[in-house]
N, C-alpha and C. Protein backbone atom coordinates (compact mmCIF):
# COMPACT_ATOMS: atom_id res chain seq x y z
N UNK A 1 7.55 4.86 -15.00
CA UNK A 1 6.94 5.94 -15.73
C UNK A 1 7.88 7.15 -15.66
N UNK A 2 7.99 7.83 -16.90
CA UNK A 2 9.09 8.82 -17.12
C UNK A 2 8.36 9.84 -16.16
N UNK A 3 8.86 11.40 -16.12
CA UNK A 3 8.44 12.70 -15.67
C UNK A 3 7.51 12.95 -17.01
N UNK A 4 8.08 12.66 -18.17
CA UNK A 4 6.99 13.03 -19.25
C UNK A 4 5.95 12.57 -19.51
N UNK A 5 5.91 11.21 -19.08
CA UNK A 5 4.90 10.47 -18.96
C UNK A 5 3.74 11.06 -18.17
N UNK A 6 4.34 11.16 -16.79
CA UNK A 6 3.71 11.98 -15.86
C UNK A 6 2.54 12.89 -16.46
N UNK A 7 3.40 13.45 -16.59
CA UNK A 7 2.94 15.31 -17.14
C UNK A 7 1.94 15.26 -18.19
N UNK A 8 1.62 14.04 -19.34
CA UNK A 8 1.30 13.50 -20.12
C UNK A 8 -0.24 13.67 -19.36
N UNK A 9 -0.15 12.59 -18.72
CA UNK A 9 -1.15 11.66 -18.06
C UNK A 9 -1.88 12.54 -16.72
N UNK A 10 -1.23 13.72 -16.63
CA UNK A 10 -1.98 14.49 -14.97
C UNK A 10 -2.47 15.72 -16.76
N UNK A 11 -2.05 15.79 -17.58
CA UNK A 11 -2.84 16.87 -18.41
C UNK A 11 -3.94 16.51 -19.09
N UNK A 12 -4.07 14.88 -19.24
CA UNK A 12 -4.77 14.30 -19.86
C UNK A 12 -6.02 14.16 -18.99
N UNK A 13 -5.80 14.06 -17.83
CA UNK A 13 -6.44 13.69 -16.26
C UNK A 13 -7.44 15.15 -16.16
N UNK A 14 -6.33 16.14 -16.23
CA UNK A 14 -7.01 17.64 -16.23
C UNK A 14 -8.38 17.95 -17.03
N UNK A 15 -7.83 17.68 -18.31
CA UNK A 15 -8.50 17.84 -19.22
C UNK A 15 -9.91 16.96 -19.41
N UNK A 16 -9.33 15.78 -18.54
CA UNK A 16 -11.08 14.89 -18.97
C UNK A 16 -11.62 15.51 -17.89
N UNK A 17 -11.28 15.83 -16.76
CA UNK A 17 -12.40 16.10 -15.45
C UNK A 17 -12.31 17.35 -16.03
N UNK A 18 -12.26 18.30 -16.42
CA UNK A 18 -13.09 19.58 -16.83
C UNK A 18 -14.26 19.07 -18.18
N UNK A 19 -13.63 18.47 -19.04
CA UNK A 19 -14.64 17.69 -19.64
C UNK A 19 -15.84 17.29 -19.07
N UNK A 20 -15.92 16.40 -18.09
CA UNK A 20 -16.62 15.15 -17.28
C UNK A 20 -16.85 15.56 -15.94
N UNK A 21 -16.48 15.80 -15.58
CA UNK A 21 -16.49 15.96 -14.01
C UNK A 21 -15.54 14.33 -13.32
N UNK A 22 -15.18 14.98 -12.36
CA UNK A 22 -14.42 13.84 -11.40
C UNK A 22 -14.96 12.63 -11.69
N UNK A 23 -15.89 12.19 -11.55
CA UNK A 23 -16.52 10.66 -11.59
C UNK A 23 -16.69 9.90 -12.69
N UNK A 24 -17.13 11.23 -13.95
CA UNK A 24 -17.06 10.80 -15.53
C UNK A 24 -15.72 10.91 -16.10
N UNK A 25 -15.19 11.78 -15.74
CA UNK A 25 -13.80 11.47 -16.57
C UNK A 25 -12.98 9.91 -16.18
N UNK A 26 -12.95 9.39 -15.00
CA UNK A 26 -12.46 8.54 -14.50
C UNK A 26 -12.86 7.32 -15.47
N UNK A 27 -14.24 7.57 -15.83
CA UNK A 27 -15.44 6.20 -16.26
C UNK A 27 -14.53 6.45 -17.92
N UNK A 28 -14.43 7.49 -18.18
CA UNK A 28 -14.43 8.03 -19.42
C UNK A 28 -12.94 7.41 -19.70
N UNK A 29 -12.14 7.81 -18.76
CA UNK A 29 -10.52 7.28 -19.57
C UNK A 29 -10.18 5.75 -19.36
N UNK A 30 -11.38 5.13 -18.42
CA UNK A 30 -10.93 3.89 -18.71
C UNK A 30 -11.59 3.17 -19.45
N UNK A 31 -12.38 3.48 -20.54
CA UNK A 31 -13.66 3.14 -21.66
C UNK A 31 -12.15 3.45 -23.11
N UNK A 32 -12.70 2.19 -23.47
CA UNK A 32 -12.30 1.97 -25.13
C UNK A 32 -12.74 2.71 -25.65
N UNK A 33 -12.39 3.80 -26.88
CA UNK A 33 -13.55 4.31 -27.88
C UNK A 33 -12.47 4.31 -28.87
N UNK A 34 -13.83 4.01 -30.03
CA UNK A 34 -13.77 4.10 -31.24
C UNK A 34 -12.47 5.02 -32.14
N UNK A 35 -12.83 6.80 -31.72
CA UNK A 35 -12.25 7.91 -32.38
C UNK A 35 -10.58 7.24 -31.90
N UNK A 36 -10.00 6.26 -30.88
CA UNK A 36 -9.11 6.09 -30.44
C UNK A 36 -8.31 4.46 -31.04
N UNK A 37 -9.17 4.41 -32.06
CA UNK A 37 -8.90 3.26 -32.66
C UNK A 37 -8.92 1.60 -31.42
N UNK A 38 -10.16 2.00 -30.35
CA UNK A 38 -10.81 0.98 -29.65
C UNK A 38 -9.92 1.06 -28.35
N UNK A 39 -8.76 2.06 -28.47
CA UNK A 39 -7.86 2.09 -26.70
C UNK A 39 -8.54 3.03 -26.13
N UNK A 40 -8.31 2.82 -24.90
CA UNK A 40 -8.45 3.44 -23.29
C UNK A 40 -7.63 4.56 -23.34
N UNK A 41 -8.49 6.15 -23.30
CA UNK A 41 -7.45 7.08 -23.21
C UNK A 41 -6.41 7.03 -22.28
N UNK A 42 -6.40 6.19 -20.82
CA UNK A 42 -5.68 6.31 -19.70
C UNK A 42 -4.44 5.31 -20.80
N UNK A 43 -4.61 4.21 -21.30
CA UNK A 43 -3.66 3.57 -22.30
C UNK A 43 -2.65 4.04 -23.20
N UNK A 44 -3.01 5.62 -23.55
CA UNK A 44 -2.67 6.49 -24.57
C UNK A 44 -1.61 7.41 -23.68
N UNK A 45 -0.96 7.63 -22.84
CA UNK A 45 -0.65 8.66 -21.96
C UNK A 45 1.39 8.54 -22.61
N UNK A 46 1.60 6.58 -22.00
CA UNK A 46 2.61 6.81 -22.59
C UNK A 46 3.77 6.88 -23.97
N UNK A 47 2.99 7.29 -24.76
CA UNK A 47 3.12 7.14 -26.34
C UNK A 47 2.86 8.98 -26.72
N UNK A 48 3.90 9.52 -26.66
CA UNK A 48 3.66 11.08 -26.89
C UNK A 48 2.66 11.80 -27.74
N UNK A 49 2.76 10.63 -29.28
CA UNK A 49 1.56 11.21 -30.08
C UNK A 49 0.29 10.40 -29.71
N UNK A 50 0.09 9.73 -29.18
CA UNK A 50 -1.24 9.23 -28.93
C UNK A 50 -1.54 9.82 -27.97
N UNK A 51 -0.98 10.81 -26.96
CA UNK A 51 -1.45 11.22 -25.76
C UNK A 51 -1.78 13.02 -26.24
N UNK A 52 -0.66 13.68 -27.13
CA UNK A 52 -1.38 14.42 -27.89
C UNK A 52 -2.75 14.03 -28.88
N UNK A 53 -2.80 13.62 -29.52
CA UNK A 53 -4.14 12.89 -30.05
C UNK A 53 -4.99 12.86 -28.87
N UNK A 54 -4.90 12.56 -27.65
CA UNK A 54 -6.29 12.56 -27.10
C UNK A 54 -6.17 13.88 -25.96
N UNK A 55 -5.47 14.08 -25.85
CA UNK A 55 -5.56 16.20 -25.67
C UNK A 55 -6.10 16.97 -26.65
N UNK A 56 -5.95 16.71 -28.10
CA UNK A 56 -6.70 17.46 -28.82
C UNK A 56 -7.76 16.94 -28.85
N UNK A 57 -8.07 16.13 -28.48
CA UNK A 57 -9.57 15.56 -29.18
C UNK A 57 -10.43 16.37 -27.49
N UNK A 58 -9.61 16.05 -26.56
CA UNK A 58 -10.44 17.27 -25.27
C UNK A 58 -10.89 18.31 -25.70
N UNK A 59 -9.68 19.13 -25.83
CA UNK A 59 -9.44 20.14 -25.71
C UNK A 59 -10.80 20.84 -26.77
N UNK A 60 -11.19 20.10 -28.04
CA UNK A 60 -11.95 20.26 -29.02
C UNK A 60 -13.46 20.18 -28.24
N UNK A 61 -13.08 19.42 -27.36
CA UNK A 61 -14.88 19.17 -27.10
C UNK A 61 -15.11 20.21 -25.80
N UNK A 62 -13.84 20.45 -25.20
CA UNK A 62 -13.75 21.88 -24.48
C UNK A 62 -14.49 23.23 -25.35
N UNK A 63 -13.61 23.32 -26.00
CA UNK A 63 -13.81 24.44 -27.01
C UNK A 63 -15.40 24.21 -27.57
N UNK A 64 -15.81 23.21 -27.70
CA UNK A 64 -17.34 23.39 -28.38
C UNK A 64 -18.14 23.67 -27.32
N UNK A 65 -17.82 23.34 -25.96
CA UNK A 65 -18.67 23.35 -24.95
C UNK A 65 -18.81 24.91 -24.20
N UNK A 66 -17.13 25.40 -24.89
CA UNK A 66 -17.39 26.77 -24.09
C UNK A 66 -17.91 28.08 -25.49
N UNK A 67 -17.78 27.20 -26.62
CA UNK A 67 -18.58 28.29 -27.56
C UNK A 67 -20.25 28.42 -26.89
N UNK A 68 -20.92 27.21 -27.38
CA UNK A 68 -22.11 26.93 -26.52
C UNK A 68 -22.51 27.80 -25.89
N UNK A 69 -21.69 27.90 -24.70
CA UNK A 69 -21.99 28.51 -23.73
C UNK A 69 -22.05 29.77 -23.90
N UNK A 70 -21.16 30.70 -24.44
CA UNK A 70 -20.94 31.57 -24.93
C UNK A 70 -22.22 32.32 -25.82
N UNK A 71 -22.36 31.61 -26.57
CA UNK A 71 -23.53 31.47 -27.49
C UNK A 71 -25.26 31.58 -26.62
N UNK A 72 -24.98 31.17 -25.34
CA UNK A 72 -26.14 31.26 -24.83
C UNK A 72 -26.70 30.12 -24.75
N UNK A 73 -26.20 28.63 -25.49
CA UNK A 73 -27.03 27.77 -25.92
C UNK A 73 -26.44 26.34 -24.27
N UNK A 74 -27.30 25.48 -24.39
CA UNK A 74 -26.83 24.03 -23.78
C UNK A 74 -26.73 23.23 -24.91
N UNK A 75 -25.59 22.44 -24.59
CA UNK A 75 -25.22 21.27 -25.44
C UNK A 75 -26.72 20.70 -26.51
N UNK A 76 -27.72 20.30 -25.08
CA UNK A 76 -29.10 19.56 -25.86
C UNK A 76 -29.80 20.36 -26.67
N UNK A 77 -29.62 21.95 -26.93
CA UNK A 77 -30.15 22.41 -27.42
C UNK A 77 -30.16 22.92 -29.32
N UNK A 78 -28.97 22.37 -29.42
CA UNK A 78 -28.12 22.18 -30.90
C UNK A 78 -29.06 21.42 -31.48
């Protein structure tokens, strides 16, 4: 595994456990999904644009979670 790889894969790591928390992100990057064309985000790390592709797709559900919040609202309450 390159250094970029690395760096790839500990941002990707970052990003799901603020997502998920420690225990769900773990469950979470080793789960197939769909938006990923059926791969394992942990699968996606060493392929630069597929590992961007699933940083943005975080980073997006970051961002909705901290409007939300912002907003006053919980997720279930949308």
């Amino acid at each position: 595994m390159t250094t970029g790889q690395n760096d790839l894969l500990d941002t990707i790591t970052a990003y799901a456990i603020s997502a998920f928390g420690e225990d769900g992100a773990a469950k979470w990057l080793r789960h197939p999904w769909r938006v990923f064309d059926d791969r394992r985000p942990m699968d996606m790390f060493s392929h630069p644009t597929d590992a961007e592709r699933v940083i943005a797709y975080l980073r997006e559900l970051l961002g909705a979670e901290t409007s939300l919040s912002q907003a006053g609202l919980r997720p279930n309450e949308i």
